[in-house]
C-alpha atoms as a PDB file:
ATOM      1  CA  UNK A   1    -189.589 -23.458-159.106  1.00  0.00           C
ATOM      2  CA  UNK A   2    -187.395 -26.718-158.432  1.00  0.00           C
ATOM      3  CA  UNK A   3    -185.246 -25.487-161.278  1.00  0.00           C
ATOM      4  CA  UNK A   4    -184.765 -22.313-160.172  1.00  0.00           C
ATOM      5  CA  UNK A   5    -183.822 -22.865-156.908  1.00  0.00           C
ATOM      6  CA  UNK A   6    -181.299 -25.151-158.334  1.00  0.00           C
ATOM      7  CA  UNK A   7    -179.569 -22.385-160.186  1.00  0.00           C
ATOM      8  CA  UNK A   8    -179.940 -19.651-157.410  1.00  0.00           C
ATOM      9  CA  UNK A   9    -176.900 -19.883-156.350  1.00  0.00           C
ATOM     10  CA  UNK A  10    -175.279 -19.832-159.693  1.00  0.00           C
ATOM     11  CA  UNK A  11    -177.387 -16.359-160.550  1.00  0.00           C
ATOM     12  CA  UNK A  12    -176.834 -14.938-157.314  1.00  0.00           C
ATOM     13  CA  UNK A  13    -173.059 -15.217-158.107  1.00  0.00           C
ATOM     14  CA  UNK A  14    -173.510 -13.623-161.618  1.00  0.00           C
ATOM     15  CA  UNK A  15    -175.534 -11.346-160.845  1.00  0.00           C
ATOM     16  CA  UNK A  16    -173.259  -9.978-157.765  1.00  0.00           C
ATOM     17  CA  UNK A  17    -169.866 -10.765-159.179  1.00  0.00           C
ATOM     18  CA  UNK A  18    -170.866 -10.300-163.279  1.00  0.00           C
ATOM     19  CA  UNK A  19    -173.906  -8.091-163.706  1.00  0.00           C
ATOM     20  CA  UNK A  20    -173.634  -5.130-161.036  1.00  0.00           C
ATOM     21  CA  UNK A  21    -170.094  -4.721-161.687  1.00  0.00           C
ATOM     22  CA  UNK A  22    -170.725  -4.128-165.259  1.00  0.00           C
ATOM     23  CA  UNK A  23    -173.614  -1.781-164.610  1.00  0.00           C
ATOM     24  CA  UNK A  24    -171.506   0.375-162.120  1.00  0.00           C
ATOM     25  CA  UNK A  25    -168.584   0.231-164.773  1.00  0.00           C
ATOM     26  CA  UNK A  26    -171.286   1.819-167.014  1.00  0.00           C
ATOM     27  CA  UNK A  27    -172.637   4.436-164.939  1.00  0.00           C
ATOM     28  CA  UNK A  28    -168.999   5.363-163.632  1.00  0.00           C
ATOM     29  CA  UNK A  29    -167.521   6.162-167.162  1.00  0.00           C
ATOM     30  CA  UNK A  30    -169.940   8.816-167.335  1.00  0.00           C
ATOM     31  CA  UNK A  31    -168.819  10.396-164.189  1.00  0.00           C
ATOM     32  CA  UNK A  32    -165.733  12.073-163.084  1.00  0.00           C
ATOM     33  CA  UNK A  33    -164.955   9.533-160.096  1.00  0.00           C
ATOM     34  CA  UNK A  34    -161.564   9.284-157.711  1.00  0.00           C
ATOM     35  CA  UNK A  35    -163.426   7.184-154.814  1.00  0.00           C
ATOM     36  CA  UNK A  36    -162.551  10.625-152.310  1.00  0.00           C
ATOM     37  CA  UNK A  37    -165.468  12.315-153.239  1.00  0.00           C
ATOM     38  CA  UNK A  38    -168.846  12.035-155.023  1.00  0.00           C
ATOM     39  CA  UNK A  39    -169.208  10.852-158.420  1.00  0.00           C
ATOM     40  CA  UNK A  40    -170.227  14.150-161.075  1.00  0.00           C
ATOM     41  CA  UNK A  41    -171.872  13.319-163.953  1.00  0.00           C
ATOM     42  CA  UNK A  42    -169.773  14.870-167.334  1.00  0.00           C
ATOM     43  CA  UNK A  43    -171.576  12.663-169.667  1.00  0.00           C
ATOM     44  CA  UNK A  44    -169.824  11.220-172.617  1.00  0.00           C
ATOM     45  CA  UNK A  45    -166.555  14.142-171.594  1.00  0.00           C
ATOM     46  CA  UNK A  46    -164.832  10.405-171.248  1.00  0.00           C
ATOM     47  CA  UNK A  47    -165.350   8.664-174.225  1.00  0.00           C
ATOM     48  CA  UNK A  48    -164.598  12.763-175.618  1.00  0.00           C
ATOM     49  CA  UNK A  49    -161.062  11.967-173.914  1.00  0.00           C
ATOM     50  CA  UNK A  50    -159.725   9.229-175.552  1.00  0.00           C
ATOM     51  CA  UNK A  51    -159.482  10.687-178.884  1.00  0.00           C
ATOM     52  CA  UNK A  52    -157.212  13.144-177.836  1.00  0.00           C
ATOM     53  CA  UNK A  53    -154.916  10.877-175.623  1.00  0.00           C
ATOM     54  CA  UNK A  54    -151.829  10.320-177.010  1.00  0.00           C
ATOM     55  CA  UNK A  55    -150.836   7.421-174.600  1.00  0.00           C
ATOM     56  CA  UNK A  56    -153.630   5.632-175.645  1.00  0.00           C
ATOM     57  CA  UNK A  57    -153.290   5.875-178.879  1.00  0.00           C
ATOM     58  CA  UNK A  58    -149.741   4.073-178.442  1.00  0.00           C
ATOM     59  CA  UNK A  59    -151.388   1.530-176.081  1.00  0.00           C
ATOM     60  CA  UNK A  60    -154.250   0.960-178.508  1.00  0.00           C
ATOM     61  CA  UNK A  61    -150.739   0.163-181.565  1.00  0.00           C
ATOM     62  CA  UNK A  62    -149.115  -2.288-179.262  1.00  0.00           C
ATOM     63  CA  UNK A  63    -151.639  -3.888-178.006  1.00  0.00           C
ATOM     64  CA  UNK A  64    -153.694  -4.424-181.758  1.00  0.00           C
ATOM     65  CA  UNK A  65    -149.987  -5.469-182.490  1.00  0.00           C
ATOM     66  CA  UNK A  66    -149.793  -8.254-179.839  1.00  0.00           C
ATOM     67  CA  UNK A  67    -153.107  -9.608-181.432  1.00  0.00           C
ATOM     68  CA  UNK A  68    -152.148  -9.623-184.634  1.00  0.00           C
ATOM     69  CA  UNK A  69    -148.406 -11.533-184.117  1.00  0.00           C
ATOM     70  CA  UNK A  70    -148.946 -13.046-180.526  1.00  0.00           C
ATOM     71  CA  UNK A  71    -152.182 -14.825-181.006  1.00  0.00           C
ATOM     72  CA  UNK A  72    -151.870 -16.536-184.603  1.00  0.00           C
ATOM     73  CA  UNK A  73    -148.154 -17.790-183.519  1.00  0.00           C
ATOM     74  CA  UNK A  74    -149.909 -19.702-180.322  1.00  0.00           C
ATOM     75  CA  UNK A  75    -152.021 -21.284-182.715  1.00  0.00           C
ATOM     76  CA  UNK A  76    -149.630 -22.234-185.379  1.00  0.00           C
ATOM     77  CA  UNK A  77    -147.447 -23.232-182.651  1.00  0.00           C
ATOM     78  CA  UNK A  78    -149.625 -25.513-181.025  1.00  0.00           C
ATOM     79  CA  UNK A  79    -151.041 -26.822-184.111  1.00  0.00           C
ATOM     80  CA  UNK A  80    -147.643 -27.265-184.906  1.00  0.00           C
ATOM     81  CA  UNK A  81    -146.272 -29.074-181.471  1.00  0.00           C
ATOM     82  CA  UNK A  82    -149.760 -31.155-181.446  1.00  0.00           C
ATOM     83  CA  UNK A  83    -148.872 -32.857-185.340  1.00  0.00           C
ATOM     84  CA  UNK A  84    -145.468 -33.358-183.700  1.00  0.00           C
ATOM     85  CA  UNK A  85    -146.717 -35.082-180.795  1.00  0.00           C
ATOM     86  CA  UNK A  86    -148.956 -37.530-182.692  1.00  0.00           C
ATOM     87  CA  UNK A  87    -146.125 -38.604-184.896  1.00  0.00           C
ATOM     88  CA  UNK A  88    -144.220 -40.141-182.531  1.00  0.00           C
ATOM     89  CA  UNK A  89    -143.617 -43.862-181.999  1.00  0.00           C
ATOM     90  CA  UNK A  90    -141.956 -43.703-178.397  1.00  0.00           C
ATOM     91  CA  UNK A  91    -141.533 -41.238-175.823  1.00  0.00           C
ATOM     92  CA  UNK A  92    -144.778 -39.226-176.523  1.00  0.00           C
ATOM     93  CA  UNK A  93    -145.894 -39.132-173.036  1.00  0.00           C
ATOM     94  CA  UNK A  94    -142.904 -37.774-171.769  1.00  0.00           C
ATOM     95  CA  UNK A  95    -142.694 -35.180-174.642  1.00  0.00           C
ATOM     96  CA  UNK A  96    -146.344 -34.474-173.746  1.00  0.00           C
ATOM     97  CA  UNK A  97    -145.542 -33.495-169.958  1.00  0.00           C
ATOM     98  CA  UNK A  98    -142.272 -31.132-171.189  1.00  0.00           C
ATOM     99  CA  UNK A  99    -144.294 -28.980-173.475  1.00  0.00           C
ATOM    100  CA  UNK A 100    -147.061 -28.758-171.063  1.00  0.00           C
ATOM    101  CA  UNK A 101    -144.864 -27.945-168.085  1.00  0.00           C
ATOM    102  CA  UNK A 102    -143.976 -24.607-168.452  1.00  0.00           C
ATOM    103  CA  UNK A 103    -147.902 -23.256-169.300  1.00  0.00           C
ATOM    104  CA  UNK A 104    -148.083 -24.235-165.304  1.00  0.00           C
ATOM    105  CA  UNK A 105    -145.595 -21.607-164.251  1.00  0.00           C
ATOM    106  CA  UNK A 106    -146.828 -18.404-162.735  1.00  0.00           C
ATOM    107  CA  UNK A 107    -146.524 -15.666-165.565  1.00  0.00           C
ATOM    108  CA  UNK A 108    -145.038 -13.712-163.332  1.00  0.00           C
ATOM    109  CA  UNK A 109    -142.137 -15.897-162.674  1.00  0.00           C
ATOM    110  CA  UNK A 110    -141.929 -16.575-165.719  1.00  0.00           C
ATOM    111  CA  UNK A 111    -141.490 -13.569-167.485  1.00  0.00           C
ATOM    112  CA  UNK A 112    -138.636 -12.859-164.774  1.00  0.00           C
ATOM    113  CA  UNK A 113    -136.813 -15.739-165.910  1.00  0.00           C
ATOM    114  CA  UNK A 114    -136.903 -14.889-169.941  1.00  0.00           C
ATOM    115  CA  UNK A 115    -135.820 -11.160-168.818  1.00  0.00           C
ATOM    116  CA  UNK A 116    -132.743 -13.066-167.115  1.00  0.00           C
ATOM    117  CA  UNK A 117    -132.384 -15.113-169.980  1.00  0.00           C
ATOM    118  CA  UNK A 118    -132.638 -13.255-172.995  1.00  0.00           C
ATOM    119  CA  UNK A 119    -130.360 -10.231-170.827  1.00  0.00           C
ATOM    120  CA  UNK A 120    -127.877  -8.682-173.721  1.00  0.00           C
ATOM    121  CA  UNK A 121    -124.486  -9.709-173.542  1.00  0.00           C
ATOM    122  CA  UNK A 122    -124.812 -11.800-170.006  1.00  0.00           C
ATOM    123  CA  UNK A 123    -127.624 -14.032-170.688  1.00  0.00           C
ATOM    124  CA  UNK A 124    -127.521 -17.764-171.353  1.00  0.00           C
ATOM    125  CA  UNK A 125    -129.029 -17.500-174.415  1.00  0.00           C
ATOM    126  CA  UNK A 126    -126.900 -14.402-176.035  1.00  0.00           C
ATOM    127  CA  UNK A 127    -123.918 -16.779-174.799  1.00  0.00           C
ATOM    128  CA  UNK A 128    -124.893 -19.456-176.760  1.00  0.00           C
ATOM    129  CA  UNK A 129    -125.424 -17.527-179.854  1.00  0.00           C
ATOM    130  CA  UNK A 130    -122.037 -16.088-179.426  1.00  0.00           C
ATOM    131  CA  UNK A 131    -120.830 -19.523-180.132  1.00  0.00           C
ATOM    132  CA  UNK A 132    -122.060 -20.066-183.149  1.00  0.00           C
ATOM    133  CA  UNK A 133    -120.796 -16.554-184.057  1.00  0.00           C
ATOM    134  CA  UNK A 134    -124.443 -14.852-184.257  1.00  0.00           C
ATOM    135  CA  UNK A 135    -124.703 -11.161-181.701  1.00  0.00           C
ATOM    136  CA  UNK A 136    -127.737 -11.520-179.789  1.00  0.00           C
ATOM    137  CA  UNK A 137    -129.945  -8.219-180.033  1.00  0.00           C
ATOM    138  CA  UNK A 138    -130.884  -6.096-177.334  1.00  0.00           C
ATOM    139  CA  UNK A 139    -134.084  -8.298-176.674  1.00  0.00           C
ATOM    140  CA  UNK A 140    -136.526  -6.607-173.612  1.00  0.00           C
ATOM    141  CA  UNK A 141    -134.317  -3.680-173.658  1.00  0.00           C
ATOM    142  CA  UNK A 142    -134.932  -2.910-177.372  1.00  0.00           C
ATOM    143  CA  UNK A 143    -137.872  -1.135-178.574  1.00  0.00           C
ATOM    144  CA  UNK A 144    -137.927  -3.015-182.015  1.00  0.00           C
ATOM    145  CA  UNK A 145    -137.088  -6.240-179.724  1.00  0.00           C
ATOM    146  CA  UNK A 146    -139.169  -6.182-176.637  1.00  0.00           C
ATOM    147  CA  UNK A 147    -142.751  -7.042-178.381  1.00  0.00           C
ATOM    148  CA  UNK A 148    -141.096 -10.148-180.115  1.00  0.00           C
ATOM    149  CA  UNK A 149    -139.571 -11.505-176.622  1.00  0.00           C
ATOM    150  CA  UNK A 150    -142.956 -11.273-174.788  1.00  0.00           C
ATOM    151  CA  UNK A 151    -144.276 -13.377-178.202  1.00  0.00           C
ATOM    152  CA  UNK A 152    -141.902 -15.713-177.454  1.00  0.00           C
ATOM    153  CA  UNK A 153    -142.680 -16.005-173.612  1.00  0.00           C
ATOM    154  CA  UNK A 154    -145.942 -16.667-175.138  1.00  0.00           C
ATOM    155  CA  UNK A 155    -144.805 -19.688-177.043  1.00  0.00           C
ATOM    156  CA  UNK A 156    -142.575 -21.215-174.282  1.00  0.00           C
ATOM    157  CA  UNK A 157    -145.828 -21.314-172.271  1.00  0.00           C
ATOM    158  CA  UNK A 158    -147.876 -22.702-175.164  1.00  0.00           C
ATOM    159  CA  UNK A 159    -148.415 -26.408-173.380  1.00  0.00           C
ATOM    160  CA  UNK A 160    -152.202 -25.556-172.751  1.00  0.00           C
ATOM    161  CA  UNK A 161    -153.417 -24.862-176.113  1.00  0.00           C
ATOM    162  CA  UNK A 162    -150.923 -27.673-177.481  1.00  0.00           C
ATOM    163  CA  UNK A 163    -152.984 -30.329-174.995  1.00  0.00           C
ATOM    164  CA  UNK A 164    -156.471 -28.693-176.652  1.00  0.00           C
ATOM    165  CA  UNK A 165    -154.991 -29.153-180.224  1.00  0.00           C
ATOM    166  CA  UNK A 166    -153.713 -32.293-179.622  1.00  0.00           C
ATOM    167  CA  UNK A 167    -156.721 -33.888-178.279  1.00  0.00           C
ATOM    168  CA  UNK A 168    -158.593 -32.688-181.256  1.00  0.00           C
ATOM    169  CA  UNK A 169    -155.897 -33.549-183.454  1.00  0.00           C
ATOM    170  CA  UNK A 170    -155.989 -37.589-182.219  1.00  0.00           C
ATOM    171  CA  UNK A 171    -159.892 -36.966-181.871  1.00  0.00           C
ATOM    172  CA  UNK A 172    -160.301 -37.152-186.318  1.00  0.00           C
ATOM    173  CA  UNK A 173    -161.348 -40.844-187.525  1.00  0.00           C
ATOM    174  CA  UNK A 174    -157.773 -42.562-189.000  1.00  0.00           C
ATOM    175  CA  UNK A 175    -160.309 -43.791-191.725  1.00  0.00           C
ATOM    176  CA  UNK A 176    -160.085 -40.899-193.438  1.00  0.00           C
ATOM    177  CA  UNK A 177    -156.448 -40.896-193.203  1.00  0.00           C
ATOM    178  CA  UNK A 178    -155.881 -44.063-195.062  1.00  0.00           C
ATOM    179  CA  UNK A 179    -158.442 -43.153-197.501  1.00  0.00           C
ATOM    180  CA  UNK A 180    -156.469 -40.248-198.170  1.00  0.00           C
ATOM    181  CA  UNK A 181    -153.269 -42.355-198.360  1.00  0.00           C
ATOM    182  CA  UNK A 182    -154.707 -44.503-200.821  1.00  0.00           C
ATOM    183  CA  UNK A 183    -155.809 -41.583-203.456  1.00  0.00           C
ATOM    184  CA  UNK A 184    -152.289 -40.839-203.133  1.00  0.00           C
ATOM    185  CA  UNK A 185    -152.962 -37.844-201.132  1.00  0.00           C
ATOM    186  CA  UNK A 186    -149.283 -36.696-199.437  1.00  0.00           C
ATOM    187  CA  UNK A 187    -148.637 -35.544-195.794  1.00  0.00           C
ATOM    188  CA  UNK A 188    -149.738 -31.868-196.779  1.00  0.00           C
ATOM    189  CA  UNK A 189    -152.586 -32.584-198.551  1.00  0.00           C
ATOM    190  CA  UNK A 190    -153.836 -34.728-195.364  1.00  0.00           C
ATOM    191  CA  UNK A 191    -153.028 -32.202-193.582  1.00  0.00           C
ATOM    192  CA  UNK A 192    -154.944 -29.585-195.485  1.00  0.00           C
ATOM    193  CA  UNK A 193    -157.763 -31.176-196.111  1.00  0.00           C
ATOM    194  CA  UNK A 194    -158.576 -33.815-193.812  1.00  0.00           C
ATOM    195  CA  UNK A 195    -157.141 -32.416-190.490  1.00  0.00           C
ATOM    196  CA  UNK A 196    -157.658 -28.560-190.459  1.00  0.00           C
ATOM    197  CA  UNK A 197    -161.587 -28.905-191.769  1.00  0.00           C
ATOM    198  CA  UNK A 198    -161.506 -31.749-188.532  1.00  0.00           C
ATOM    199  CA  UNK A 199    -160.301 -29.113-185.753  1.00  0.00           C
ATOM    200  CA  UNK A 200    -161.966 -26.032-186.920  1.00  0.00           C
ATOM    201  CA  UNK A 201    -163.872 -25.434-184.173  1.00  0.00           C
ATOM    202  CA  UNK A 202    -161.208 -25.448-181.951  1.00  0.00           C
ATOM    203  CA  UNK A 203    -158.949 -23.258-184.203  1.00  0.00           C
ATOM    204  CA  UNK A 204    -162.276 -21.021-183.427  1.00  0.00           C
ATOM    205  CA  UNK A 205    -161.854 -21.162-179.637  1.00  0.00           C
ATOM    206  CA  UNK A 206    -158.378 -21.031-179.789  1.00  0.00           C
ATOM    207  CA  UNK A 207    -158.870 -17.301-181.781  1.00  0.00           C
ATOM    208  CA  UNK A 208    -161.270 -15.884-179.448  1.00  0.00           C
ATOM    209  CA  UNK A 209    -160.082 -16.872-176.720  1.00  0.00           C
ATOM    210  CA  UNK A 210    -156.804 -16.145-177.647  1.00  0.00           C
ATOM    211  CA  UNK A 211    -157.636 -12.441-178.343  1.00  0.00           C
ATOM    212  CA  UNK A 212    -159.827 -11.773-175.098  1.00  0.00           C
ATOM    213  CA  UNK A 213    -156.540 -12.730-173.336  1.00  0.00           C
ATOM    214  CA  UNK A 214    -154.065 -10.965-175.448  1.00  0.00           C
ATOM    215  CA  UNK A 215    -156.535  -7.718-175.608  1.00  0.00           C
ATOM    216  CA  UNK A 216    -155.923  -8.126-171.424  1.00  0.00           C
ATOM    217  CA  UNK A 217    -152.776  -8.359-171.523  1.00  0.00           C
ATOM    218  CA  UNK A 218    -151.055  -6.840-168.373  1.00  0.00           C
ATOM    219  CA  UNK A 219    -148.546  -8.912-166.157  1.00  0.00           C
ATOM    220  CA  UNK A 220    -146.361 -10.317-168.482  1.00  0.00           C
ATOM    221  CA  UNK A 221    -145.633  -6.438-170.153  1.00  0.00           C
ATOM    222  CA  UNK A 222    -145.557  -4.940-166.588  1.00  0.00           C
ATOM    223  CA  UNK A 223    -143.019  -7.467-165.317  1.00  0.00           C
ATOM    224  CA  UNK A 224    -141.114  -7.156-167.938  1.00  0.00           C
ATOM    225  CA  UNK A 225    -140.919  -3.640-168.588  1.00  0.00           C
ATOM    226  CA  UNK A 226    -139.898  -3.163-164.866  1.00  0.00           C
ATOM    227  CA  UNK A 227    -137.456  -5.556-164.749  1.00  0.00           C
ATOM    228  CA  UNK A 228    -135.678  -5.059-167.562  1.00  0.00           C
ATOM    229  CA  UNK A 229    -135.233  -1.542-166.549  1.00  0.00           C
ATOM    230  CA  UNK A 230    -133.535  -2.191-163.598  1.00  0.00           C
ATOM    231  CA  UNK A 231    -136.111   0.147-161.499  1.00  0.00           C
ATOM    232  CA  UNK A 232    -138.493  -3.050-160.478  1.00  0.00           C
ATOM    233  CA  UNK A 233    -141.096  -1.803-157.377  1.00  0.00           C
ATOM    234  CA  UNK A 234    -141.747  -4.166-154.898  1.00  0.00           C
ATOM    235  CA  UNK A 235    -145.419  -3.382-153.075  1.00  0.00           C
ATOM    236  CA  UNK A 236    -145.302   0.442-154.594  1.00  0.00           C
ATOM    237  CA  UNK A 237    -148.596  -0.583-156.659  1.00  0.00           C
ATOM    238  CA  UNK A 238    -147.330   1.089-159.539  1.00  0.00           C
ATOM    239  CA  UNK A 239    -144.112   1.198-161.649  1.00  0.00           C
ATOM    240  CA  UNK A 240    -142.673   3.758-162.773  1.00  0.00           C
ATOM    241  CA  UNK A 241    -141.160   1.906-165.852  1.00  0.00           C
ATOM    242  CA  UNK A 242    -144.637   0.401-167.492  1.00  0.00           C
ATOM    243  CA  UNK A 243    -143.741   0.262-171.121  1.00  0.00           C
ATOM    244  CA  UNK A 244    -140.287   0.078-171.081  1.00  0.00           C
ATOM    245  CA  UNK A 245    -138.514   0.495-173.260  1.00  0.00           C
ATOM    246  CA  UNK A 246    -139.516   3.635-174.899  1.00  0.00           C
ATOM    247  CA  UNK A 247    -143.157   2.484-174.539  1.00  0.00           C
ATOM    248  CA  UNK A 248    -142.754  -0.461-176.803  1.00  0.00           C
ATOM    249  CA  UNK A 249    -144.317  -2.921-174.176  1.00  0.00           C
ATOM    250  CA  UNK A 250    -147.237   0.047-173.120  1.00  0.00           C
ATOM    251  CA  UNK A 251    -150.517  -2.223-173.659  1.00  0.00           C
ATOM    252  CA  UNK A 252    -154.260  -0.554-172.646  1.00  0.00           C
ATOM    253  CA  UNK A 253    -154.675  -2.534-170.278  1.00  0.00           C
ATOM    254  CA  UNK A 254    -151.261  -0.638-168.325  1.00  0.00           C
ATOM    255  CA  UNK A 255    -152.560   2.261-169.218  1.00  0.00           C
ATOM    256  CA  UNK A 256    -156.082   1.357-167.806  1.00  0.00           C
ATOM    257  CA  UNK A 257    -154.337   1.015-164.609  1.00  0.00           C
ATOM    258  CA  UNK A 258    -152.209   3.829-164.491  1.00  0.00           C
ATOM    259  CA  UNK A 259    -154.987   6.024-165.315  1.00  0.00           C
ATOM    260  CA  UNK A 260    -157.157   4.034-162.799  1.00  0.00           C
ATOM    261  CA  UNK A 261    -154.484   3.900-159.445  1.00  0.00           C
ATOM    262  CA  UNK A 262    -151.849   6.604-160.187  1.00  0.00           C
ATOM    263  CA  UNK A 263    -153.959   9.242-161.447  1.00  0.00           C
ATOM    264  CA  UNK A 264    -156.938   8.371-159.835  1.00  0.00           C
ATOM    265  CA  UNK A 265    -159.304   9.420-162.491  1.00  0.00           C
ATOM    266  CA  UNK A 266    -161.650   6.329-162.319  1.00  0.00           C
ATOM    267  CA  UNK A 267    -164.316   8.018-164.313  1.00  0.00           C
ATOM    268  CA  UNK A 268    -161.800   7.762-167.337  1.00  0.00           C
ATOM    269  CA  UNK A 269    -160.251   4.292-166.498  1.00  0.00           C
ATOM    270  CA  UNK A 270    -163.803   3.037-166.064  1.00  0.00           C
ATOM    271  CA  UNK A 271    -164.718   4.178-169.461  1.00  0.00           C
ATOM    272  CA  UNK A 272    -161.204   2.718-170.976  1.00  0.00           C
ATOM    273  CA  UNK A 273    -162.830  -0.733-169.535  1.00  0.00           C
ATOM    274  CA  UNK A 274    -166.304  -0.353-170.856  1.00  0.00           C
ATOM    275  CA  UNK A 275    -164.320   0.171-174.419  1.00  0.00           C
ATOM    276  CA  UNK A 276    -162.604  -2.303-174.043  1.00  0.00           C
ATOM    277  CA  UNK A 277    -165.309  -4.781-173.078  1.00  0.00           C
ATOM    278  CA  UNK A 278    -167.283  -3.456-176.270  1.00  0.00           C
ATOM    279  CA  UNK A 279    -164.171  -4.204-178.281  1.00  0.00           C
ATOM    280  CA  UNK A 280    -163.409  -7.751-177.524  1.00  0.00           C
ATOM    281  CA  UNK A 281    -167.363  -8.595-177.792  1.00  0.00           C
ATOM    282  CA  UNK A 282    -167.454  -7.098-180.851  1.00  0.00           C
ATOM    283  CA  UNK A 283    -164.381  -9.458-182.341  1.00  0.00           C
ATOM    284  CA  UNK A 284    -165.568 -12.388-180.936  1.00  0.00           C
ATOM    285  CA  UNK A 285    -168.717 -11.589-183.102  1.00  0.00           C
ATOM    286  CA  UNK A 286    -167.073 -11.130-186.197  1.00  0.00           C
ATOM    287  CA  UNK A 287    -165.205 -14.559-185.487  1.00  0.00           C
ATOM    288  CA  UNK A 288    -168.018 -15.706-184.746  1.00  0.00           C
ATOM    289  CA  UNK A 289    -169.762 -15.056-187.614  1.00  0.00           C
ATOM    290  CA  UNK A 290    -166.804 -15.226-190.411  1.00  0.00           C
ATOM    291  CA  UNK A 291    -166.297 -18.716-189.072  1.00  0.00           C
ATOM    292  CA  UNK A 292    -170.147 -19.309-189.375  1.00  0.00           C
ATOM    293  CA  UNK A 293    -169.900 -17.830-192.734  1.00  0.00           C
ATOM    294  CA  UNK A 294    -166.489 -20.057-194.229  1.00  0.00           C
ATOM    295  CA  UNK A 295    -168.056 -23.531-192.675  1.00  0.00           C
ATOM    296  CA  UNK A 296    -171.322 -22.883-195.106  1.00  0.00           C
ATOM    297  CA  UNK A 297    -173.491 -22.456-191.400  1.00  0.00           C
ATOM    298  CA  UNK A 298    -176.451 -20.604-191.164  1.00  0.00           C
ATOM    299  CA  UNK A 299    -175.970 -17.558-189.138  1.00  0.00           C
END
């Protein structure tokens, strides 16, 4: 009884905040809903929905594309930055605080600044490349570009997966280091087979985690998409340039919303979520257990 009372307050939040949410979400997607009037039950007419929605469909391609590029380039980047960092002889603490920085701006600022600086043909960074006689493409205003940008924003903001890699990186014994360098083992080699068997669990986290996020992905595409279409909205709830350009930067979870607060059919967005949710449990699953499975684990 001492126990539980302990962890009340802890259940009453999940229960309130976690569990009834998720319930409602449930019962919802199997109604036609538009908070004006009462709920009507159309059974699974929802889930009947999606495979006939063509803006999902294109959603459901960016988005698996974002996972696929956006999330193994974070890793490899800060896998990358963290090797970096322990290399150095002097400086690394101030080299530590620049690459973290920027993960503690606001995404939404942010992204505004990379749509200023990557903007074709005035942009710092198409002026630079002009001096070294290279044309800058058409970046956030490109359809073939736009996707690639936001990856980039992505790896400007890397810092707090670098500081997780990094930690794990300095937390394998140096034992087995000079071992290595005595069997004549080079840099990859040590690399290979001493350091990536050493952080494997956090590569882990770094996956799932990284694809919850990127499978949520909303501000960073909205922002961008409005404001590199010139036709931003400030406190209209909803732009009317999500996706821009031609739809390249469309994710699910934009067209969750729209579907949610500019068509008002909450029935539909609710069952969008509850897919959704069902998707990213089932991938952390499979990580779960392929990474179970390559380690030699029991499952």
């Amino acid at each position: 009884m001492t126990t539980l009372s302990f962890l009340a307050p802890a259940l009453i939040g999940i229960a309130v905040f976690f569990v009834y949410p998720l319930i409602s979400a449930v019962y919802f997607s199997f109604t036609k809903f538009d908070l004006l009037s009462v709920p009507q039950w159309v059974g699974l007419d929802n889930y009947k929905r999606m495979a006939d929605d063509p803006f999902l469909l294109q959603s459901v391609r960016n988005t698996l594309w974002m996972v696929a590029v956006f999330v193994p380039a974070r890793i490899i980047g800060a896998i990358g930055l963290s090797m970096l960092l322990t290399q150095l002889r002097r400086g690394a603490g101030f080299f530590r605080t620049v690459f973290y920085l920027p993960a503690l701006v606001p995404p939404v600022a942010a992204t505004i600044a990379f749509v200023y600086l990557l903007k074709p043909g005035t942009g710092p960074v198409d002026h630079f490349l002009e001096k070294i006689g290279i044309s800058g493409p058409l970046w956030f205003n490109s359809p073939t570009w736009a996707k690639p940008s936001l990856v980039l924003l992505g790896l400007w903001a890397i810092g707090d997966l670098m500081v997780i890699f990094l930690a794990a990186v300095l937390g394998v014994p140096e034992s087995l280091y000079e071992a290595a360098s005595l069997d004549g083992a080079n840099a990859w080699h040590r690399f290979k087979s001493i350091t990536l068997p050493s952080i494997r669990p956090v590569i882990l986290f770094a996956a799932v985690t990284g694809v919850i996020y990127t499978l949520q992905y909303f501000d960073q595409a909205a922002v961008a998409g409005s404001i590199a279409s010139g036709q931003a909205t400030v406190g209209a709830g909803i732009s009317q340039s999500f996706g821009y350009p031609e739809g390249s930067t469309f994710t699910y979870p934009l067209w969750l919303y729209t579907v949610g607060f500019r068509y008002n059919a909450l029935g539909y967005a609710n069952a969008l979520a509850i897919a959704l949710f069902v998707v990213a449990l089932a991938v952390t699953v499979i990580l779960m257990r392929r990474a179970k499975a390559f380690s030699g684990e029991e499952s």
